[in-house]
Protein backbone atom coordinates (compact mmCIF):
# COMPACT_ATOMS: atom_id res chain seq x y z
CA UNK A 1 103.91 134.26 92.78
CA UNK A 2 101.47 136.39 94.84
CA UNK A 3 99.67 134.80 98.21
CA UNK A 4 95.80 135.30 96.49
CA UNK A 5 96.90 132.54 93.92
CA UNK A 6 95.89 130.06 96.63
CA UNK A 7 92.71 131.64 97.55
CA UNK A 8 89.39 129.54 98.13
CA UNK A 9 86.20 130.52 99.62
CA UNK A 10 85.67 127.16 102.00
CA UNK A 11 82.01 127.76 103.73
CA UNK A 12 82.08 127.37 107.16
CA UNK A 13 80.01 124.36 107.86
CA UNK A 14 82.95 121.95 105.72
CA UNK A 15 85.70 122.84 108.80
CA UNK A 16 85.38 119.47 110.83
CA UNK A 17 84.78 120.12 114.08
CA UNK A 18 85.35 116.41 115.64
CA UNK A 19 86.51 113.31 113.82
CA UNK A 20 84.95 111.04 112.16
CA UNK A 21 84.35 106.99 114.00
CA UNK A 22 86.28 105.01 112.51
CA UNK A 23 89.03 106.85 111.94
CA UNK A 24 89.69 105.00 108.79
CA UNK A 25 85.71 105.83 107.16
CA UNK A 26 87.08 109.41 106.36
CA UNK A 27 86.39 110.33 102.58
CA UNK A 28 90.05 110.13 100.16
CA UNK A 29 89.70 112.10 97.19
CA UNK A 30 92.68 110.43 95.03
CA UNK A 31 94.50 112.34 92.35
CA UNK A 32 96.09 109.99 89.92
CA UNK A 33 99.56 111.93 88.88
CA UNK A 34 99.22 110.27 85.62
CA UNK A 35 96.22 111.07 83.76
CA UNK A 36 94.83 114.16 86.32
CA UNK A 37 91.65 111.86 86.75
CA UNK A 38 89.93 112.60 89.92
CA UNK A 39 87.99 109.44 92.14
CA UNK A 40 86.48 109.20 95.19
CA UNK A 41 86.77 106.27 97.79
CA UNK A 42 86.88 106.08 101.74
CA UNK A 43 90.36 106.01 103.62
CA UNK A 44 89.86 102.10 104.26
CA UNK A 45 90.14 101.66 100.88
CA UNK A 46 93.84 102.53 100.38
CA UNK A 47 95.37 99.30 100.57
CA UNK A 48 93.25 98.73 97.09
CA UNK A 49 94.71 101.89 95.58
CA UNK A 50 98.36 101.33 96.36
CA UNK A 51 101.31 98.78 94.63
CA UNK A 52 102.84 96.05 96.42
CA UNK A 53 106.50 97.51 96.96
CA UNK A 54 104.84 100.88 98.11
CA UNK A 55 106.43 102.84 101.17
CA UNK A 56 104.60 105.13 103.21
CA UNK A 57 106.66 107.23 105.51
CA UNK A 58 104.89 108.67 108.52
CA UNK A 59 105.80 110.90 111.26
CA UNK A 60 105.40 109.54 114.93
CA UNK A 61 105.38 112.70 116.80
CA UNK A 62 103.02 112.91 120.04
CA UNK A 63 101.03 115.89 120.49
CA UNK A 64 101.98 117.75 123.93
CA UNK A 65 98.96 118.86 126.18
CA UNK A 66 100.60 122.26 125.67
CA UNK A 67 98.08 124.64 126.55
CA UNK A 68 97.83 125.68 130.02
CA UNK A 69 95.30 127.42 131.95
CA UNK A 70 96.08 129.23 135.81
CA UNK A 71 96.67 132.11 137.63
CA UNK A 72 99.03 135.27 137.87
CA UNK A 73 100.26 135.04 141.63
CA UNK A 74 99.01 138.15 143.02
CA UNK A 75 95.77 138.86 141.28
CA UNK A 76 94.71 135.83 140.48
CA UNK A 77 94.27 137.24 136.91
CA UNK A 78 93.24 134.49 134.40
CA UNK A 79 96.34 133.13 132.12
CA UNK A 80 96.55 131.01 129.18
CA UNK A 81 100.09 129.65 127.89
CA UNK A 82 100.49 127.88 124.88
CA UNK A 83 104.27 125.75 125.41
CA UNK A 84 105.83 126.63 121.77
CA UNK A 85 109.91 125.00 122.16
CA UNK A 86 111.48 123.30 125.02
CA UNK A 87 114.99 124.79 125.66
CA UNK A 88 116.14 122.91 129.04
CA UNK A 89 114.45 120.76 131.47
CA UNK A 90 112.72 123.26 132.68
CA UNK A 91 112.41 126.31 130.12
CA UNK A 92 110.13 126.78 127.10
CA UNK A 93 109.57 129.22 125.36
CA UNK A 94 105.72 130.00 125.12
CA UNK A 95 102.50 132.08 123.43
CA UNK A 96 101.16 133.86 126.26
CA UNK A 97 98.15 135.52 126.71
CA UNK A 98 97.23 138.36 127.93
CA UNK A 99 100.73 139.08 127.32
CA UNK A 100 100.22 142.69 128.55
CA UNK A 101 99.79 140.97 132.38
CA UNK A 102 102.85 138.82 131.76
CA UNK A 103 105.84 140.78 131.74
CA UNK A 104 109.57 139.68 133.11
CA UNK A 105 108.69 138.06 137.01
CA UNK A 106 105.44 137.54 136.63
CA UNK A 107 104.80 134.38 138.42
CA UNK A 108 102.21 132.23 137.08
CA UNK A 109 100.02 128.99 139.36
CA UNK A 110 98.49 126.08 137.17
CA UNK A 111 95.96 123.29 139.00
CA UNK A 112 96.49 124.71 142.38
CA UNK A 113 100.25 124.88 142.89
CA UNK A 114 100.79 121.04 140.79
CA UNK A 115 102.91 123.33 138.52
CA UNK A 116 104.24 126.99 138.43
CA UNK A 117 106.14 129.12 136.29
CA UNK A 118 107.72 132.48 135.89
CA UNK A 119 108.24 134.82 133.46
CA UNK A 120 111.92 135.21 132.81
CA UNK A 121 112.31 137.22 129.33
CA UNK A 122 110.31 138.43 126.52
CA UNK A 123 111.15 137.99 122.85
CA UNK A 124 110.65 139.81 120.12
CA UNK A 125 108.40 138.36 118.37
CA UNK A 126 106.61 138.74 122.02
CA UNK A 127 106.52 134.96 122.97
CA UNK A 128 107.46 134.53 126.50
CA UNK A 129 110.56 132.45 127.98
CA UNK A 130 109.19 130.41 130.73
CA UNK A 131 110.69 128.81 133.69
CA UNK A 132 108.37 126.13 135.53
CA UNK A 133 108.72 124.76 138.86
CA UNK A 134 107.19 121.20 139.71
CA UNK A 135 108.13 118.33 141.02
CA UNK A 136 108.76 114.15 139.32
CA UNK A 137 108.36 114.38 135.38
CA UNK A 138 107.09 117.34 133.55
CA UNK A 139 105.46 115.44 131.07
CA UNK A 140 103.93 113.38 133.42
CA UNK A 141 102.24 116.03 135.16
CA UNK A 142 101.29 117.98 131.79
CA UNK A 143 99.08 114.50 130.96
CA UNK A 144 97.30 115.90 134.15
CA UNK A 145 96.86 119.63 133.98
CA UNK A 146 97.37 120.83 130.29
CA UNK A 147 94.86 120.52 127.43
CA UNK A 148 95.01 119.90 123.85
CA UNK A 149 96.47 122.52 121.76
CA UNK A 150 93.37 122.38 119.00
CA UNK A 151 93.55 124.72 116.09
CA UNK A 152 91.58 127.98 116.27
CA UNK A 153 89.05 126.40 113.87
CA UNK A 154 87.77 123.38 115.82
CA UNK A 155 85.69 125.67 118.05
CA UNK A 156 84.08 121.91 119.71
CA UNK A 157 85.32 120.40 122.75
CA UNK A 158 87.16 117.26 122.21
CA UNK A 159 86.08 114.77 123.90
CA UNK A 160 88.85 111.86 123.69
CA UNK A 161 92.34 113.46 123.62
CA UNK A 162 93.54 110.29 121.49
CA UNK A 163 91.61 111.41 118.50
CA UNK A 164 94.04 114.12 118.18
CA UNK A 165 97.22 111.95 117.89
CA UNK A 166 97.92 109.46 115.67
CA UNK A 167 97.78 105.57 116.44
CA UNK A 168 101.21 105.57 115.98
CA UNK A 169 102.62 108.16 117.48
CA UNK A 170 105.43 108.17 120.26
CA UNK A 171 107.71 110.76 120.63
CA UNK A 172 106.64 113.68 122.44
CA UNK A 173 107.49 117.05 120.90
CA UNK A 174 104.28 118.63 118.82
CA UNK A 175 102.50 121.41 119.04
CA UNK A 176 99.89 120.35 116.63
CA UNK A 177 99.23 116.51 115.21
CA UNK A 178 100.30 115.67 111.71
CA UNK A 179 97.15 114.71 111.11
CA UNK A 180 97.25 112.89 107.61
CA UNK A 181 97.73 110.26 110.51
CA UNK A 182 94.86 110.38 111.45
CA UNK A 183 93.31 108.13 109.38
CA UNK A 184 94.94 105.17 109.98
CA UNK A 185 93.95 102.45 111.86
CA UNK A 186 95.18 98.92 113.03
CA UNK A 187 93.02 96.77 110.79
CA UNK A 188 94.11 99.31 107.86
CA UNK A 189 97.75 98.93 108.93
CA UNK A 190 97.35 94.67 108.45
CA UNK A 191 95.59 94.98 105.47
CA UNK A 192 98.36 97.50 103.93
CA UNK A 193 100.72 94.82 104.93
CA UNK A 194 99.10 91.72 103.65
CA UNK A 195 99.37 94.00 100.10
CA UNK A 196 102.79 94.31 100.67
CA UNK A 197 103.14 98.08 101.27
CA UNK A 198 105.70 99.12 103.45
CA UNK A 199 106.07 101.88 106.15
CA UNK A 200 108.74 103.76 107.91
CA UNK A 201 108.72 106.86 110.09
CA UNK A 202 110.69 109.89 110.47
CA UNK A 203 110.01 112.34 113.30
CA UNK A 204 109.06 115.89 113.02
CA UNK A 205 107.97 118.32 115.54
CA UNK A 206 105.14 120.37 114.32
CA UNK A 207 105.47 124.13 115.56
CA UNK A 208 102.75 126.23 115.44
CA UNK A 209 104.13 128.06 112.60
CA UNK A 210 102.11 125.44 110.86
CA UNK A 211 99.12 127.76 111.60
CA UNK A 212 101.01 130.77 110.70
CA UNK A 213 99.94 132.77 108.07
CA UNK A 214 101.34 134.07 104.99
CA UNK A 215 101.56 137.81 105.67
CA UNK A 216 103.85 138.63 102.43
CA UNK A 217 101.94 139.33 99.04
CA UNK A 218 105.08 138.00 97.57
CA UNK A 219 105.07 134.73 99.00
CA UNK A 220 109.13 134.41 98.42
CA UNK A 221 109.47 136.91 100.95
CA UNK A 222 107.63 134.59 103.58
CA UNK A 223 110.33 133.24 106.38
CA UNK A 224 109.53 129.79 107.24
CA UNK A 225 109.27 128.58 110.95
CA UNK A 226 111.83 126.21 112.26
CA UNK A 227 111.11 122.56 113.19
CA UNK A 228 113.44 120.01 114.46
CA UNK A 229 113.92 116.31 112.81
CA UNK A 230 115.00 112.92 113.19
CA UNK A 231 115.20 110.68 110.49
CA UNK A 232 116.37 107.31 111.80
CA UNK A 233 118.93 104.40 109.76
CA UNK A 234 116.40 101.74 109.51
CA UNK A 235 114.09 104.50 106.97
CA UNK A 236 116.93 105.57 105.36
CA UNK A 237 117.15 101.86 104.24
CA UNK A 238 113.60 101.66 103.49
CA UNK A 239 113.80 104.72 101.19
CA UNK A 240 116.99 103.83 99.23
CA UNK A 241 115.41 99.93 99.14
CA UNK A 242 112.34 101.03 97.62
CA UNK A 243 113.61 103.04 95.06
CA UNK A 244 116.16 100.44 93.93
CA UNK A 245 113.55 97.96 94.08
CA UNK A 246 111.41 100.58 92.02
CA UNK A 247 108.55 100.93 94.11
CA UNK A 248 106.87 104.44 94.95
CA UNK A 249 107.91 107.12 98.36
CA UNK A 250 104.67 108.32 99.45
CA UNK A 251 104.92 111.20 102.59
CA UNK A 252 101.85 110.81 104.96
CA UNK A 253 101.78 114.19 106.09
CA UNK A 254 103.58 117.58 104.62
CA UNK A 255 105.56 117.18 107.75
CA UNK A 256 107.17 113.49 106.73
CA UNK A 257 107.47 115.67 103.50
CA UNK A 258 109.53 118.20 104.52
CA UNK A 259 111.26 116.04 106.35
CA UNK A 260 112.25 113.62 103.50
CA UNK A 261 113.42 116.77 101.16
CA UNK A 262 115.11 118.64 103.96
CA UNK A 263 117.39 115.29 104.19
CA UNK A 264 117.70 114.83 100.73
CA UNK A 265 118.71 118.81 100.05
CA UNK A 266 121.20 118.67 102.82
CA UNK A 267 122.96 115.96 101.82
CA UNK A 268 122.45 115.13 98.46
CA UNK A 269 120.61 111.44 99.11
CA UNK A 270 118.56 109.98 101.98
CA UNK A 271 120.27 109.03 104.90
CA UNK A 272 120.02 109.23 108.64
CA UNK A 273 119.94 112.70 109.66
CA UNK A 274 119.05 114.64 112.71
CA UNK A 275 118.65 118.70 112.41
CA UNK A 276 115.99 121.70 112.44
CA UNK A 277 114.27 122.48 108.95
CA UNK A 278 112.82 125.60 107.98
CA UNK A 279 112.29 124.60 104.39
CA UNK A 280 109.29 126.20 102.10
CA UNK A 281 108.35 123.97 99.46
CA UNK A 282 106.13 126.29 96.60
CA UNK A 283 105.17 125.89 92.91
CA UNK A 284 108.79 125.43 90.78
CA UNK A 285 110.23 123.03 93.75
CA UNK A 286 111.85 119.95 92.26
CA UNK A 287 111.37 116.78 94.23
CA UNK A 288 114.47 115.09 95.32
CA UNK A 289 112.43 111.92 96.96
CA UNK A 290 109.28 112.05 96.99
CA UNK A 291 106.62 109.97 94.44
CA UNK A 292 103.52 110.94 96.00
CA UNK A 293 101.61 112.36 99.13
CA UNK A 294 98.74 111.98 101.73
CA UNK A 295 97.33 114.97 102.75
CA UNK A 296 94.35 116.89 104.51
CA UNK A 297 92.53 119.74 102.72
CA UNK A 298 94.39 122.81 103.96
CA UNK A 299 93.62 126.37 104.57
CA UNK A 300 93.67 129.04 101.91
CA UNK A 301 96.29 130.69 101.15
CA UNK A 302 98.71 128.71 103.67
CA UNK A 303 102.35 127.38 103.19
CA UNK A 304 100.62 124.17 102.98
CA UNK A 305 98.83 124.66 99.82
CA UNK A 306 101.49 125.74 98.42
CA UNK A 307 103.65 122.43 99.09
CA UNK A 308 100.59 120.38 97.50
CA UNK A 309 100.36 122.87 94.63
CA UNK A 310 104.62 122.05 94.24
CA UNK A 311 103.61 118.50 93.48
CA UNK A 312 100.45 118.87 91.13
CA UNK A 313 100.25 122.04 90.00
CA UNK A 314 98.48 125.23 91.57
CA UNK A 315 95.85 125.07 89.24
CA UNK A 316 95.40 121.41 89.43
CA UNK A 317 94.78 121.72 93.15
CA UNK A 318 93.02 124.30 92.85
CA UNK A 319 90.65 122.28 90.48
CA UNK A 320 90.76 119.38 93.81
CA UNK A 321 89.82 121.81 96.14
CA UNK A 322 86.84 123.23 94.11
CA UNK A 323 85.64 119.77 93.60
CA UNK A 324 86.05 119.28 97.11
CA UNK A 325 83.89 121.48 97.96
CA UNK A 326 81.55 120.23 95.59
CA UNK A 327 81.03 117.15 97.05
CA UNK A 328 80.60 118.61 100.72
CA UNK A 329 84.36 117.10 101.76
CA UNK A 330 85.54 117.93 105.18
CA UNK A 331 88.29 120.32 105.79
CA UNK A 332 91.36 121.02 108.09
CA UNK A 333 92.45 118.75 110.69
CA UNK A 334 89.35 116.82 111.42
CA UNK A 335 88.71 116.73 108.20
CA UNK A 336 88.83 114.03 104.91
CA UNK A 337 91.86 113.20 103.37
CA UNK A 338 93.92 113.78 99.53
CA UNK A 339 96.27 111.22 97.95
CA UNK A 340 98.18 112.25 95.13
CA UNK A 341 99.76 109.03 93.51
């Protein structure tokens, strides 16, 4: 299975650059999993479109301000570092740039001395290990001096950081929002209630490997990147309840996805679990627990595609992204939304 099999030309003015107000009046293209038939609604409509007995699982990780803009001590030479993976209290490991300025000791001033750091290895994948110095709570302080780590694409400034975490989100751990979130809002929430669909959430913290692109023609030989989960009693319950009860799984987000089937490929059956994943779902992959998905439009030729096309078909999505286009959908992480069900 070569990487140009999930190829589409997306022109440039369909990448979202801000999100839509409401959250819940993005578009939902809705693939029924059944009879292939195609329909169009808007997000607020998916109470109408799903059974009583229904269980969305969703992922309640908080976006860290991870990117970080000072000063190499010294020179006063601009820095940027993006935080990647916390390994102690005080260490991440980081994306730095210009990493040819930032070599072992280089000693690094954000907001005017609020926060510093050092440089105290380099990897070898060239990420930096970081040690920072600051005083009270880190994460405190990053609400104050770090920014949102947007995608390359969204080119816009942001003006309300919330709009790039979910309404539900609370623990802190991402490097980029799951955001098939997105979309939900309170009022949505209450309605999906009153229909009787449930919801649960697992915890998974995105990585920027996300982003990372599929370098290998041969997309077998693409490593995955390595993301830690938590997937608490109470949805392990849910799951197991629903599909006794014989009611439908649905993943908001590839990340509750690969959640879900990391669990239920470890261990044989969904339970609580807590461990890192670095699992590539492609075309061929068997679903252990999932019934369905909700999804943004993803990039060509990305490991995200791929887990879509693993649930429909490559040349079904394929088909959902050309009509997509079509119909002038918005793409990428401020972009409309997919349900497969």
């Amino acid at each position: 299975m070569k990487k140009q099999d999930f190829y589409y030309d997306l022109p440039q003015e369909l990448i979202a650059q801000h999100p839509i107000e409401p959250r819940d009046h993005s578009r939902l293209m809705v693939y029924d999993k059944a009879s292939g038939e195609l329909s169009h609604h808007r997000f607020f409509e998916l109470d109408e479109l799903l059974r009583p007995g229904d269980l969305l699982v969703m992922n309640d990780s908080r976006v860290v301000p991870a990117r970080l803009y000072g000063e190499k001590s010294g020179t006063g030479a601009a820095v940027e570092l993006l935080l990647l993976k916390q390994l102690s209290a005080d260490t991440w490991e980081t994306l730095a740039k210009p990493g040819k300025r930032l070599k072992k000791g280089a000693r690094i001033t954000f907001a005017g001395g609020l926060l510093e750091a050092e440089i105290i290895e380099t990897i070898d994948d060239g990420n930096r290990i970081v040690k920072f110095f600051f005083e009270g709570n880190f994460y405190n302080l990053l609400e104050k001096v770090g920014q949102m780590p947007l995608p390359h694409y969204i080119t816009e400034r942001l003006e309300d950081a919330e709009r790039y975490q979910t309404i539900y989100s609370r623990e802190l751990g991402s490097a980029a929002a799951p955001t098939a979130g997105l979309h939900f809002t309170d009022a949505l929430f209450e309605r999906l209630k009153e229909k009787g669909v449930n919801t649960a959430f697992v915890t998974l913290h995105v990585g920027l490997g996300t982003f990372r692109p599929v370098k290998e023609d041969d997309i077998l030989k693409h490593k995955m990147h390595v993301e830690h989960y938590q997937l608490p009693e109470e949805t392990a319950k849910a799951i197991n309840e629903t599909k006794t009860n014989g009611g439908r799984v649905l993943a908001v987000g590839t990340t509750s996805c690969r959640t879900l089937e990391s669990v239920a490929m470890k261990n044989g059956c969904i339970c609580a679990d807590e461990d890192n994943t670095g699992i590539f779902i492609y075309p061929g992959y068997e679903f252990k627990v999932l019934d369905g998905l909700i999804t943004n439009f993803h990039l060509p030729e990305s490991t995200l595609i791929m887990l879509v096309s693993a649930m429909i078909g490559r040349e079904n999505v394929m088909h959902c992204y050309e009509t997509a286009i079509a119909e002038r959908y918005r793409f990428f992480s401020f972009g409309d939304a997919m349900a497969i069900i």
